[in-house]
Protein backbone atom coordinates (compact mmCIF):
# COMPACT_ATOMS: atom_id res chain seq x y z
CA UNK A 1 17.44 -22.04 93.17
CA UNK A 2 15.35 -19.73 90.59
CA UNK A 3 17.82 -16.77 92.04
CA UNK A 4 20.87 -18.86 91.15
CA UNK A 5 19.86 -20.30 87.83
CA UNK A 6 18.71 -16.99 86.68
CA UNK A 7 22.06 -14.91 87.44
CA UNK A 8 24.13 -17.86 86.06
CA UNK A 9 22.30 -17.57 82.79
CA UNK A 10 22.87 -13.77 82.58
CA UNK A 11 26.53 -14.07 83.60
CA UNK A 12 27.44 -16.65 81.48
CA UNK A 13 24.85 -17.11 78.84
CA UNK A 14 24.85 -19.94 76.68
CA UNK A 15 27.53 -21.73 78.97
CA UNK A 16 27.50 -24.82 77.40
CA UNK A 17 27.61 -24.00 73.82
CA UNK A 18 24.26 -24.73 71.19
CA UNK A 19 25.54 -28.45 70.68
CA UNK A 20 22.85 -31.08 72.42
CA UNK A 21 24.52 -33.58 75.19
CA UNK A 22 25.14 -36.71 73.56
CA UNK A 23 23.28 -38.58 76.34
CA UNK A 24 20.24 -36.47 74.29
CA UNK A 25 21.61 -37.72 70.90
CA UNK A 26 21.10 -41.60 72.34
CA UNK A 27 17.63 -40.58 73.75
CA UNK A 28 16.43 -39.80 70.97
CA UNK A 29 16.97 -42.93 68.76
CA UNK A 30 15.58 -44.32 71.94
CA UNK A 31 12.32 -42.08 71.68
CA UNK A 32 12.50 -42.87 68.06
CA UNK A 33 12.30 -46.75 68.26
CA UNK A 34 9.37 -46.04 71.08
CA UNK A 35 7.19 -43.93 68.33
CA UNK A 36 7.22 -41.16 70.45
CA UNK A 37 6.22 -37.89 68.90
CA UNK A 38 5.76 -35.53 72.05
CA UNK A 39 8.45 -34.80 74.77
CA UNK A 40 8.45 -33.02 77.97
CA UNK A 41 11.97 -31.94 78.98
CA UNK A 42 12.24 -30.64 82.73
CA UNK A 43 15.10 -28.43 83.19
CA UNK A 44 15.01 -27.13 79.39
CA UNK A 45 17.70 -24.49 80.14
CA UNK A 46 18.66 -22.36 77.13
CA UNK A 47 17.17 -25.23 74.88
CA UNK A 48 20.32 -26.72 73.40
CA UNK A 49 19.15 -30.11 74.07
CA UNK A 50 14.96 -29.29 73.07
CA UNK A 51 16.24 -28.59 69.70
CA UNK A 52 17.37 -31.76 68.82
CA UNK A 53 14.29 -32.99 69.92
CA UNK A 54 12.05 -30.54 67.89
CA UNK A 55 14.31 -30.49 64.90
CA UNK A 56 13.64 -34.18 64.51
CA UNK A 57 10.12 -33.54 64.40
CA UNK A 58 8.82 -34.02 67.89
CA UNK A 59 6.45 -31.40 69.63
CA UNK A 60 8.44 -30.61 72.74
CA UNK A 61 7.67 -28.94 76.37
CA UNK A 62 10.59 -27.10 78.30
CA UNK A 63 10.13 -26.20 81.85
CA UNK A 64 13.35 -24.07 83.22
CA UNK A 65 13.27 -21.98 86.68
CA UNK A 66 15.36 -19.22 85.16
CA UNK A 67 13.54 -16.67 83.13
CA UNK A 68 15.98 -15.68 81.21
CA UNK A 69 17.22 -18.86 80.32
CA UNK A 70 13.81 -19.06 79.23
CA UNK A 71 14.57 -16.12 76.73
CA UNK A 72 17.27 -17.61 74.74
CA UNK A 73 15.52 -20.45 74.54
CA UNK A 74 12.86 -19.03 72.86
CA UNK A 75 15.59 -17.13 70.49
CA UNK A 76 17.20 -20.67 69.92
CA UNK A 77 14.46 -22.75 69.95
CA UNK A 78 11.03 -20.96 68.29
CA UNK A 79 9.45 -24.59 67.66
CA UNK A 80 9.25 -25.60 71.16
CA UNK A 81 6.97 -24.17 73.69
CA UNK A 82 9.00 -23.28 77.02
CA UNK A 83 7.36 -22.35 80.13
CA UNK A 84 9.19 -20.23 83.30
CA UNK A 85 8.07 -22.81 86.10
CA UNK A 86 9.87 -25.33 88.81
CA UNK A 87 10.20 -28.81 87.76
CA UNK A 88 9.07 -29.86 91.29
CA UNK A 89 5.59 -28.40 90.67
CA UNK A 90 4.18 -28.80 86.94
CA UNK A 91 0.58 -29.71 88.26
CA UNK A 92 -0.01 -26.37 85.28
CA UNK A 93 0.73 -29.07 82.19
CA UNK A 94 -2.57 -30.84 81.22
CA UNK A 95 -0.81 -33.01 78.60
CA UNK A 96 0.30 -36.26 79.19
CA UNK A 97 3.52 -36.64 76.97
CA UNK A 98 5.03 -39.88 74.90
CA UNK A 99 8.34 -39.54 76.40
CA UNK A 100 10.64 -37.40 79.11
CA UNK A 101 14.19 -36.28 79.16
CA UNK A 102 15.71 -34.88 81.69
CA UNK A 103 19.69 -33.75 81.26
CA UNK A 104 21.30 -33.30 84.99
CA UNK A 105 18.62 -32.21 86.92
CA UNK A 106 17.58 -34.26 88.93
CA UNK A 107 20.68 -34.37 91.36
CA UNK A 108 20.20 -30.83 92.03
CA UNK A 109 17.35 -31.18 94.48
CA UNK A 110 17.63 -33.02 98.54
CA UNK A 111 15.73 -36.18 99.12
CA UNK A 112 12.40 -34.88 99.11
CA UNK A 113 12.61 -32.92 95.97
CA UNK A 114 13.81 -35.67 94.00
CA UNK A 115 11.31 -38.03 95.17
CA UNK A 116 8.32 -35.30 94.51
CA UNK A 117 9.66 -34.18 91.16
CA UNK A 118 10.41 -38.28 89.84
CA UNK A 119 6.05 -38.15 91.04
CA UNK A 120 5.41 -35.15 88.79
CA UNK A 121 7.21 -36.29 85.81
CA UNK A 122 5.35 -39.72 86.27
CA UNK A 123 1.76 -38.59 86.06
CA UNK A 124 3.00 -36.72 82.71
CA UNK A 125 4.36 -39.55 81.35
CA UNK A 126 2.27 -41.60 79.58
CA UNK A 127 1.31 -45.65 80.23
CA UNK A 128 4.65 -47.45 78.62
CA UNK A 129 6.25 -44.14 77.70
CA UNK A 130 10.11 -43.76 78.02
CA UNK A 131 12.30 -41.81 80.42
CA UNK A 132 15.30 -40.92 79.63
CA UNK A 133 17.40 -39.04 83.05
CA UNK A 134 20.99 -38.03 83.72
CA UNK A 135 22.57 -37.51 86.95
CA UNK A 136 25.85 -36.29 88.21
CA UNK A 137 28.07 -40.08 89.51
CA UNK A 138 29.73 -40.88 92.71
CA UNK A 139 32.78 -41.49 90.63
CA UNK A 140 32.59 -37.17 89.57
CA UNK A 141 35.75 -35.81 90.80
CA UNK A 142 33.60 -33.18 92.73
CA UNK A 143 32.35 -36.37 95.04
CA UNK A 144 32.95 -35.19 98.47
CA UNK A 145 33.46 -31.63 97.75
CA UNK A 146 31.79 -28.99 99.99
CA UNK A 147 29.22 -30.01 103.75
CA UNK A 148 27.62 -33.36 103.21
CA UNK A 149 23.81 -32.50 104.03
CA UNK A 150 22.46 -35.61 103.32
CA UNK A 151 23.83 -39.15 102.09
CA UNK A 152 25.82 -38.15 99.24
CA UNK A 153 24.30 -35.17 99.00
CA UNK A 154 27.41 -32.08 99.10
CA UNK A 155 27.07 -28.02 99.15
CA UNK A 156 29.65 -27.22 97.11
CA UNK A 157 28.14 -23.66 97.43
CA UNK A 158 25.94 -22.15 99.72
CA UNK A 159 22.04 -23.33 99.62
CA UNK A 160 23.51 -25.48 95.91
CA UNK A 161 22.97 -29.29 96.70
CA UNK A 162 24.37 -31.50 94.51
CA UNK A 163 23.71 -35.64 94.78
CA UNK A 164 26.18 -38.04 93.59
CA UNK A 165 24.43 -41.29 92.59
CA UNK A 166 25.34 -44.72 92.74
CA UNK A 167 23.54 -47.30 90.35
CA UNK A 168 21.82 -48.62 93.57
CA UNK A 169 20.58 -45.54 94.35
CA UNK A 170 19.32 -44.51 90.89
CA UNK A 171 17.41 -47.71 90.70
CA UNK A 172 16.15 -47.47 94.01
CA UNK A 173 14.88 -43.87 92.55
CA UNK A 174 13.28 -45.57 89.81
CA UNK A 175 11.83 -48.30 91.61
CA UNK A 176 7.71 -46.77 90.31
CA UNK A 177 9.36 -47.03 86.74
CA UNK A 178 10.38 -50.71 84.59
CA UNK A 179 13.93 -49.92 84.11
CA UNK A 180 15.19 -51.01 80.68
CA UNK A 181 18.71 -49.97 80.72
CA UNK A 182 21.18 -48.07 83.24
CA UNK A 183 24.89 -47.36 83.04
CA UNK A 184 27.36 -44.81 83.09
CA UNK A 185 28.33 -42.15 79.89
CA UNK A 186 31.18 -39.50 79.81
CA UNK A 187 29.95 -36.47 78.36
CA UNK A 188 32.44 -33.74 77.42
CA UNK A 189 31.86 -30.43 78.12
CA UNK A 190 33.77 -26.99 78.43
CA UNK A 191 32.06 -23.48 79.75
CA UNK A 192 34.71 -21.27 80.61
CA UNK A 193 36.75 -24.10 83.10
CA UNK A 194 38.59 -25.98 80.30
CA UNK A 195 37.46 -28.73 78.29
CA UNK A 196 36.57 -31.70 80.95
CA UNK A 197 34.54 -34.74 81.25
CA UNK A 198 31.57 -35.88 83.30
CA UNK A 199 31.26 -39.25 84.51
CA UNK A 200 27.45 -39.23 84.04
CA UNK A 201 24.56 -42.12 85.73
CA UNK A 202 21.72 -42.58 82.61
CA UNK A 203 18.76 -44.59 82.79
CA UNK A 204 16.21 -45.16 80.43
CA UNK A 205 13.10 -46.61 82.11
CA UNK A 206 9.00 -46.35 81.40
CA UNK A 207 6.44 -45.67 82.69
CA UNK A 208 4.49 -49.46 84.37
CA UNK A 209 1.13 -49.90 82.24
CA UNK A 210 -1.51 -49.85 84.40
CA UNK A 211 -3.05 -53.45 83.83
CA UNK A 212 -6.77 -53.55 82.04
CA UNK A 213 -9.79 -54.33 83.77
């Protein structure tokens, strides 16, 4: 994955423009209404969605496989602090954060990887804290495209999984979590294919407080 991420990035470069995702836009007036002032963002990228959290005043994390990626975001992005890591293993952060978001990551991964990286962004999440994920939908036009290698789960290239959620399965993902909201948000985007729209899964969910002895 690091391999692929990393010579997208240097192909393409900023492929999705310096605009956030809108699905960041509405997590942050949902961060905002939380009082959260620190944010971990797995999957930072080039940081075009970190800056809207760190331009609002929030001290952000990025974690992004691709180094170079990592680069521009640092160019883009001076206020946040990125780090070249995998989102499945971020046992390295010793901060426990108000609030995650996570823009399309999380449906990159098989069964395992999901369930292991959902753990990891948990235990850096703190007691009440918000989440705030996007996934690719069963209702993408790419459904179905490419060997199915797990339930719903398609290569549409070569050692690339991509999961298509339905809301049963997203909940069923987010079963450690209190879910507080969960539906479905087209987000336009164009990077180099024509303008288009994803049929994007959100939830916004926190983290279960731990009752008091």
């Amino acid at each position: 994955m690091e391999a692929f991420w990393d010579s997208r990035f240097r192909k393409e470069g900023m492929i999705w423009g310096m605009n956030p995702s809108r699905t960041a836009v509405y997590a942050l007036e949902a961060f905002r209404k939380a009082g959260a002032r620190t944010v971990l963002v797995p999957g930072s990228g080039y940081g075009r969605n970190t800056r809207l959290f760190s331009e609002a005043g929030m001290k952000v994390t990025g974690v992004e496989i691709s180094e170079y990626a990592v680069q521009l975001a640092k160019e883009h992005d001076p206020e946040t602090t990125f780090y070249n890591a995998s989102v499945i293993d971020m046992a390295f952060l010793d901060v426990i954060y108000d609030a995650v978001y996570c823009f399309n990551v999380l449906h990159l991964f098989r069964e395992a990887d999901r369930k292991q990286f959902l753990n990891q962004c948990l235990n850096r999440l703190k007691d009440g804290g918000p989440a705030f994920f996007t996934v690719f939908s069963e209702i993408e036009p790419t459904f179905g495209k490419g060997p199915e290698i797990e339930p719903n789960t398609f290569e549409s290239r070569p050692g690339h999984p991509v999961h298509y959620f339905t809301e049963a399965d997203l909940l069923a993902h987010f079963e450690a979590f209190e879910v507080l909201e969960a539906g479905i948000m087209e987000d336009p985007e164009d990077h180099g294919e024509g303008p288009h729209t994803h049929l994007l899964r959100y939830i916004l969910a926190c983290k279960k407080e731990r009752p008091s002895l």
